[in-house]
Protein backbone atom coordinates (compact mmCIF):
# COMPACT_ATOMS: atom_id res chain seq x y z
CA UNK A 1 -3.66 6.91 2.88
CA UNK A 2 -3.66 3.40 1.43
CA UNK A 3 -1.82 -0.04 3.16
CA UNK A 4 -2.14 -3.78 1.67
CA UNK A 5 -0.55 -6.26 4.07
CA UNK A 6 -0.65 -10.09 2.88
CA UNK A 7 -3.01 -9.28 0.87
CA UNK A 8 -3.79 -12.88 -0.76
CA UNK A 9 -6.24 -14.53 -3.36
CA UNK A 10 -5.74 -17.36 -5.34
CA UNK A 11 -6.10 -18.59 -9.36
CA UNK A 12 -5.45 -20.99 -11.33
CA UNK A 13 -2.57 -19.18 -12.98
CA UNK A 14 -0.63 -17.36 -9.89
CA UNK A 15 -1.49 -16.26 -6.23
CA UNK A 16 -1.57 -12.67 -5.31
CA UNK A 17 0.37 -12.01 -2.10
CA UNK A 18 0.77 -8.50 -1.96
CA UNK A 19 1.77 -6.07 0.82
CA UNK A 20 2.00 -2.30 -0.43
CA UNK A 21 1.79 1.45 0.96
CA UNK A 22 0.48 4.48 -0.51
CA UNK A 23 1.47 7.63 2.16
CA UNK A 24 -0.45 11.08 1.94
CA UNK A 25 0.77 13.34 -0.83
CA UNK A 26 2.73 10.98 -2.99
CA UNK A 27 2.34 8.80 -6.31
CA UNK A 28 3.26 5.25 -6.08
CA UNK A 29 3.65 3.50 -9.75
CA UNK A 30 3.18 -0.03 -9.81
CA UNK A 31 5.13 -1.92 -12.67
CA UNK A 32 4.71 -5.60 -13.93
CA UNK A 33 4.54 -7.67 -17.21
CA UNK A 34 0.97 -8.40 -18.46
CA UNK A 35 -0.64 -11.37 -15.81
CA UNK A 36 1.78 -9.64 -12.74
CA UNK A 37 -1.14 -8.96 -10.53
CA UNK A 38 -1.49 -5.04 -11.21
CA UNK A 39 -5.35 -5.43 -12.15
CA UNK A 40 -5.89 -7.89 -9.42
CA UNK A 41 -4.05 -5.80 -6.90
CA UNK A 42 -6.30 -2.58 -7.30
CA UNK A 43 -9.54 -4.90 -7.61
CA UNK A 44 -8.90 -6.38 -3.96
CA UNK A 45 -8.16 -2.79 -2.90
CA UNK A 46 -11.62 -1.13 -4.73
CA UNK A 47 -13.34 -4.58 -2.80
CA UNK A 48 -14.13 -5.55 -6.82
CA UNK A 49 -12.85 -8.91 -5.74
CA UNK A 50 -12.69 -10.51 -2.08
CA UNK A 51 -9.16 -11.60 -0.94
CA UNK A 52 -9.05 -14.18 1.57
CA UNK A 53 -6.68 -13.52 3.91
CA UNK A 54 -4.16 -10.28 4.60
CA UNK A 55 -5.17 -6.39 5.82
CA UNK A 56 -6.48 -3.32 3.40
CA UNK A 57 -6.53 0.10 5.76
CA UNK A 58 -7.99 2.78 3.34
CA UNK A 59 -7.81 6.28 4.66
CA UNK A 60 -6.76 5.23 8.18
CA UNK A 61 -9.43 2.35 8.47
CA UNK A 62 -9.39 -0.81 7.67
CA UNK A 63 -11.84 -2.40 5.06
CA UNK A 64 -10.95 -5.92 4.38
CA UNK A 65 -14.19 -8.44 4.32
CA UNK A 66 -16.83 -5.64 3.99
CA UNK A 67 -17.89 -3.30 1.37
CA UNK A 68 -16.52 0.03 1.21
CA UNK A 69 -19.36 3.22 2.16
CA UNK A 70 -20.39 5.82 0.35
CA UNK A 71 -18.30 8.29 2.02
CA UNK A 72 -15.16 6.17 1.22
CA UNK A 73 -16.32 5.75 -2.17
CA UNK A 74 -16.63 9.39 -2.35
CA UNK A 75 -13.33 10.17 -1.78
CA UNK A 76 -11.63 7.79 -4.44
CA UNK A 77 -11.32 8.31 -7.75
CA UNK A 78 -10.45 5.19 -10.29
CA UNK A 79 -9.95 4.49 -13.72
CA UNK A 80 -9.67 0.86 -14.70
CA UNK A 81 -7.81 -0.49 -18.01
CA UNK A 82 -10.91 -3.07 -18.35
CA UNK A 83 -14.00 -1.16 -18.39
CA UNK A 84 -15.57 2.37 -19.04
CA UNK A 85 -18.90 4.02 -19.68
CA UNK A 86 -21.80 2.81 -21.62
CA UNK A 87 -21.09 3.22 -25.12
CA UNK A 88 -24.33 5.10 -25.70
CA UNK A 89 -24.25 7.80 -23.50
CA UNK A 90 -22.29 11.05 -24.25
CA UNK A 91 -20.00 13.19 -22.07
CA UNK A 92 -22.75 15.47 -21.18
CA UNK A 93 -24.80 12.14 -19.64
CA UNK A 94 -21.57 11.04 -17.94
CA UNK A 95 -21.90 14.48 -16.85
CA UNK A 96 -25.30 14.22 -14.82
CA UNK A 97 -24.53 10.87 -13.89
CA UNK A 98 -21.38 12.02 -11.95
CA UNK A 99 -22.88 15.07 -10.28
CA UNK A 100 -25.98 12.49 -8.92
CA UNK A 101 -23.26 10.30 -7.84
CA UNK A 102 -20.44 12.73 -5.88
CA UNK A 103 -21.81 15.76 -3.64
CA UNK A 104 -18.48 17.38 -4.34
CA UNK A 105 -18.86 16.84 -8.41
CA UNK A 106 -17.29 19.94 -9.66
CA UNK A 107 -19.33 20.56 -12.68
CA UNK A 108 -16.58 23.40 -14.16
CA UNK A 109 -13.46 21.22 -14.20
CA UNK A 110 -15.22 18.38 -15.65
CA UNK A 111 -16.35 20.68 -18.28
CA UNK A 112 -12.95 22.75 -18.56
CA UNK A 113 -11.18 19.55 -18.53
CA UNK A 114 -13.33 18.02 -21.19
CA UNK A 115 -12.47 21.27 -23.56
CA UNK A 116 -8.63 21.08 -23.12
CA UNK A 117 -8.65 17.31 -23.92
CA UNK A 118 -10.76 18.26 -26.93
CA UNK A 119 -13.82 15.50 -25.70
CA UNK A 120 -17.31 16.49 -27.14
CA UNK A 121 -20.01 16.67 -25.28
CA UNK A 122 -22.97 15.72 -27.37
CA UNK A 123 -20.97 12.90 -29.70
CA UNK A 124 -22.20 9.30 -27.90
CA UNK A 125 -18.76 7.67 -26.43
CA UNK A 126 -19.44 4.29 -29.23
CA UNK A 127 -17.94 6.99 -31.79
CA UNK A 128 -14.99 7.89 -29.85
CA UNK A 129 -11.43 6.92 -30.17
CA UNK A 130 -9.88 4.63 -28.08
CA UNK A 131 -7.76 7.70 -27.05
CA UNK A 132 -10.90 10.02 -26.15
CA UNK A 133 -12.35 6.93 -24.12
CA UNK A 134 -9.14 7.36 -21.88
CA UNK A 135 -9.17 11.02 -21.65
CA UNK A 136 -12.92 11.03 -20.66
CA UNK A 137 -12.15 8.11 -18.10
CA UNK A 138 -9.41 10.35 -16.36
CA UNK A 139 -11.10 13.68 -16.32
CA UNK A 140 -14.53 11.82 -14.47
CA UNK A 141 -11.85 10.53 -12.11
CA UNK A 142 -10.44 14.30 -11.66
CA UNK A 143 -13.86 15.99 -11.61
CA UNK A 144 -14.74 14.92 -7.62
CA UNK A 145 -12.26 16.61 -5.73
CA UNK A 146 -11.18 12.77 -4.16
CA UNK A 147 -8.45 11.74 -2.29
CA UNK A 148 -6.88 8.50 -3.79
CA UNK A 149 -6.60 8.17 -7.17
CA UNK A 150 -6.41 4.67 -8.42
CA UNK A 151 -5.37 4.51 -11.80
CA UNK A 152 -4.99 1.40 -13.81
CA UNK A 153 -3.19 2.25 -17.43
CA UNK A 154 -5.06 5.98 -17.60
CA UNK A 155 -2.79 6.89 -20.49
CA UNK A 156 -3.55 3.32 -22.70
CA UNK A 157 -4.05 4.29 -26.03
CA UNK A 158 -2.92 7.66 -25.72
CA UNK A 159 -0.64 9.38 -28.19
CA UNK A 160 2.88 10.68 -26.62
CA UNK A 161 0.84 14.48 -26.44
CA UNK A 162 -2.25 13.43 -25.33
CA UNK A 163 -0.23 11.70 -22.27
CA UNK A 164 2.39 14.11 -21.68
CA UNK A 165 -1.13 16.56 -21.10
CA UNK A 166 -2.73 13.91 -18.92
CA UNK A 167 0.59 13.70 -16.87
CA UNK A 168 0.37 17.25 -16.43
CA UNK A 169 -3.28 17.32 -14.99
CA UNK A 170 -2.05 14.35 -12.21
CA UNK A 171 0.59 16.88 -11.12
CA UNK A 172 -1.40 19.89 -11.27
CA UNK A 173 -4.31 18.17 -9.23
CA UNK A 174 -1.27 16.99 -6.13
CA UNK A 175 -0.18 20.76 -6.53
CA UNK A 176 -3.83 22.15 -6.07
CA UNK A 177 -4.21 19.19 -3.67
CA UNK A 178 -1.08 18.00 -1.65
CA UNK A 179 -2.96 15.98 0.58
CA UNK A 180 -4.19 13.62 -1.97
CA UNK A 181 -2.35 10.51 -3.58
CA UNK A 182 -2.02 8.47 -6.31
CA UNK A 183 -1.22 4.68 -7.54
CA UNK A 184 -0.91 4.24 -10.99
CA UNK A 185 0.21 1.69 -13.06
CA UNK A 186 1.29 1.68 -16.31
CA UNK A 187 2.80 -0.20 -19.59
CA UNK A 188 5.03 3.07 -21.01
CA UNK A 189 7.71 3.20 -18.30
CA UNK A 190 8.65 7.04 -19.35
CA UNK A 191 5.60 8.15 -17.77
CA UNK A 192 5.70 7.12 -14.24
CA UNK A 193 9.69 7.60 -14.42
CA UNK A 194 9.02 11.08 -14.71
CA UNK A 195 6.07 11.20 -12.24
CA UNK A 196 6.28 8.60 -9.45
CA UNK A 197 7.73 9.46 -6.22
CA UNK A 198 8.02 5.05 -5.61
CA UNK A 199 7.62 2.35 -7.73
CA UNK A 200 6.50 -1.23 -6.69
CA UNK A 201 7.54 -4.08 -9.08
CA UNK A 202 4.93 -6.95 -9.46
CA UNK A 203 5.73 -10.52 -10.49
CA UNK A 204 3.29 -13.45 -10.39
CA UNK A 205 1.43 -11.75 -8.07
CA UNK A 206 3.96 -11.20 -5.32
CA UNK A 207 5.90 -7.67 -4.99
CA UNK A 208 9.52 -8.64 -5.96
CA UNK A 209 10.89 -5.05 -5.14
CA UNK A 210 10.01 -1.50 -4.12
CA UNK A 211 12.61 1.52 -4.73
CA UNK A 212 12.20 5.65 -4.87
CA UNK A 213 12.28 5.99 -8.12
CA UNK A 214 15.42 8.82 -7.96
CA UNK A 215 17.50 5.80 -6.32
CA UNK A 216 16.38 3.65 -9.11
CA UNK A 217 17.14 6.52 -11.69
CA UNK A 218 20.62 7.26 -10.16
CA UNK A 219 21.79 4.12 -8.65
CA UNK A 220 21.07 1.20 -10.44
CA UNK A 221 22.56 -0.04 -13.74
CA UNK A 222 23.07 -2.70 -16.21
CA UNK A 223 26.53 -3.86 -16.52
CA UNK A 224 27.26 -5.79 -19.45
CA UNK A 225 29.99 -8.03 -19.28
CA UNK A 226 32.44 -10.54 -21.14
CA UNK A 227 32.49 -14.08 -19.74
CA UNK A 228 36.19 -13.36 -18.38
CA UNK A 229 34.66 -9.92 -17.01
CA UNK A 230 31.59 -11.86 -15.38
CA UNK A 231 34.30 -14.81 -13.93
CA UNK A 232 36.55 -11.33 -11.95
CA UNK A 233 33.51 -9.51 -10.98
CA UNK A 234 32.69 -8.90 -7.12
CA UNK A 235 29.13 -9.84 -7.06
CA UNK A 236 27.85 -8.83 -3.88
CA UNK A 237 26.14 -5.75 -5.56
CA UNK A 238 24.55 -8.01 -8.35
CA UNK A 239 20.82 -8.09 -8.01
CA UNK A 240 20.37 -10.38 -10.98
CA UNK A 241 21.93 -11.88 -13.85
CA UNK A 242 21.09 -13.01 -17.27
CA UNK A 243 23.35 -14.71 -19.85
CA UNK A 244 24.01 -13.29 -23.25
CA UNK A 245 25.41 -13.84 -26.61
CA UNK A 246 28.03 -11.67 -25.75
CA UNK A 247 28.47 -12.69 -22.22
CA UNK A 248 26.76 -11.51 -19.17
CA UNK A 249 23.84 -8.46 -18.07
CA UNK A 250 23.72 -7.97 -14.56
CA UNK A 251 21.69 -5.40 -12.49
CA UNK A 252 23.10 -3.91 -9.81
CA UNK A 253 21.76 -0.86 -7.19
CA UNK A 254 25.19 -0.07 -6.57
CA UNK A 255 26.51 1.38 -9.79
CA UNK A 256 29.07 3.39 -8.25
CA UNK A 257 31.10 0.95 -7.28
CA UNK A 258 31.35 -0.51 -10.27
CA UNK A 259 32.31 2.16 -12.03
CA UNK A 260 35.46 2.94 -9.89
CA UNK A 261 36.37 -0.72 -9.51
CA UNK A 262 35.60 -2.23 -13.02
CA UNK A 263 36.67 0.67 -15.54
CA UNK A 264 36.85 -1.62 -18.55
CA UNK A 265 33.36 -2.92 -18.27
CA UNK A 266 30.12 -0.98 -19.91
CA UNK A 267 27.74 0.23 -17.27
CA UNK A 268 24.41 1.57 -18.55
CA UNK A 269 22.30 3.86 -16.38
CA UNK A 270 18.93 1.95 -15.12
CA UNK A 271 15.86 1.96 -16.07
CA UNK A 272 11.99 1.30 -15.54
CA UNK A 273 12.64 -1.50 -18.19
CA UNK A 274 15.86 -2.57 -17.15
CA UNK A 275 14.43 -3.08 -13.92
CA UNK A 276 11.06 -5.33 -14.54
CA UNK A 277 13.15 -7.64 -17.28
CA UNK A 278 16.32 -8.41 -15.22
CA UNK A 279 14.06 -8.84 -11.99
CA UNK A 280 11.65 -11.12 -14.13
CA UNK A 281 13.92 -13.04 -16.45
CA UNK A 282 17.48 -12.62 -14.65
CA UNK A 283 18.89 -14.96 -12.18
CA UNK A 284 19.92 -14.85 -8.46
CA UNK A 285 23.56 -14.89 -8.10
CA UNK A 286 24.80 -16.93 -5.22
């Protein structure tokens, strides 16, 4: 559906160097601190900005140093954490707008869609919250019967309901779908830990890991450790570690074995958290 080889562009403040896949029928989460390269990443991909160098094959094709056609356009559908629609138009204008746009506009889900996320159609979008902006940016991305979604932070300012429901319709649109896919990012780790089939760590614009997330759920940990604990330990299966007042956290991907072979020591299950802070601010253990 979607691959990013060496993918590269350069800033002042870090160079993206990204290589990524989406395959058919799955959702891919990608996961970073604020500045990791998640925006940049789906810009290059969307042809928003120009990378220099690398490969982007989108639906089989490749489409690195042109613009994308209509027909590819078509069949992706985006939200982006930096921009929406103009503030004075309602959701009955976005309406129109999208059914010029998309031959395959389906007027009835946008509509249905628009009633079970409680979005007005006739109130202008200036005098919405910041949580019916997001709803309204997800349901024009739902409404077109696409492909790829490409979703940057679609839940952002969304209470824990209003994103539980928007979850929902991102499974419910793969089940009515199952040749379609998704790559999402977001800041609230719960929600692609209980919806991503992959996840994709970002750091300074390069990928610094990629793991299913039911191996990341079930084999990794944090093991917290005494300095005498952290002197004994066998760590071949340490993929970082990070001092402590108390002693040592380490992540490992192997937290069965350290569970039979260190009984004394606390192992914690991983996490979506766990994982971007010990891969970002832990230390390679040599």
């Amino acid at each position: 559906m979607l691959e990013l080889k060496d993918v590269k562009k350069k800033y002042k403040s870090f160079d993206l160097d990204v290589s990524m896949e989406v395959p058919e029928g799955q959702i891919i989460g990608l996961v970073g601190a604020n500045g990791a390269g998640k925006s940049t990443t789906f810009k290059s991909i969307l042809h928003l900005i120009r990378p220099y160098e690398g490969s982007i094959r989108l639906f089989g094709t490749e489409t690195m140093g042109r613009d994308l056609d209509r027909k590819e356009r078509d069949r992706l559908g985006v939200v982006l954490s930096d921009s929406g629609f103009f503030f004075y138009l309602n959701a009955q204008d976005v309406l129109k707008i999208q059914q010029a746009m998309y031959p395959s506009f389906d007027r009835d889900r946008f509509e249905r869609l628009c009633r079970d996320l409680d979005i007005p159609m006739d109130k202008q979008i200036k005098d919405f919250s910041t949580g019916m902006k997001a709803k309204l940016k997800v349901i024009a991305a739902l409404s077109h019967d696409a492909d790829l979604l490409i979703l940057d932070e679609p839940t952002a300012g969304l209470d824990v309901i209003a994103r539980d429901t928007v979850l929902d319709l991102l499974r419910e649109y793969l089940d009515e779908k199952p040749e379609a896919s998704i790559l999402i990012s977001s800041h609230i780790s719960a929600d692609l830990e209980s919806i991503c089939d992959s996840l994709y760590l970002i750091h300074k614009g390069s990928i610094l890991l990629h793991e299913d997330t039911d191996v990341l759920l079930s084999d990794y940990a944090v093991l917290k450790l005494t300095e005498e604990q952290f002197a004994d330990l066998d760590k071949n299966y340490v993929l970082r570690a990070k001092k402590e007042n108390f002693g040592w956290k380490c992540l490992t991907q192997h937290k069965a074995f350290y569970l039979e072979n260190y009984p004394d020591a606390v192992v914690q299950n991983g996490s979506i958290d766990d994982l971007i802070l010990m891969m970002v601010k832990g230390e390679e253990i040599k």
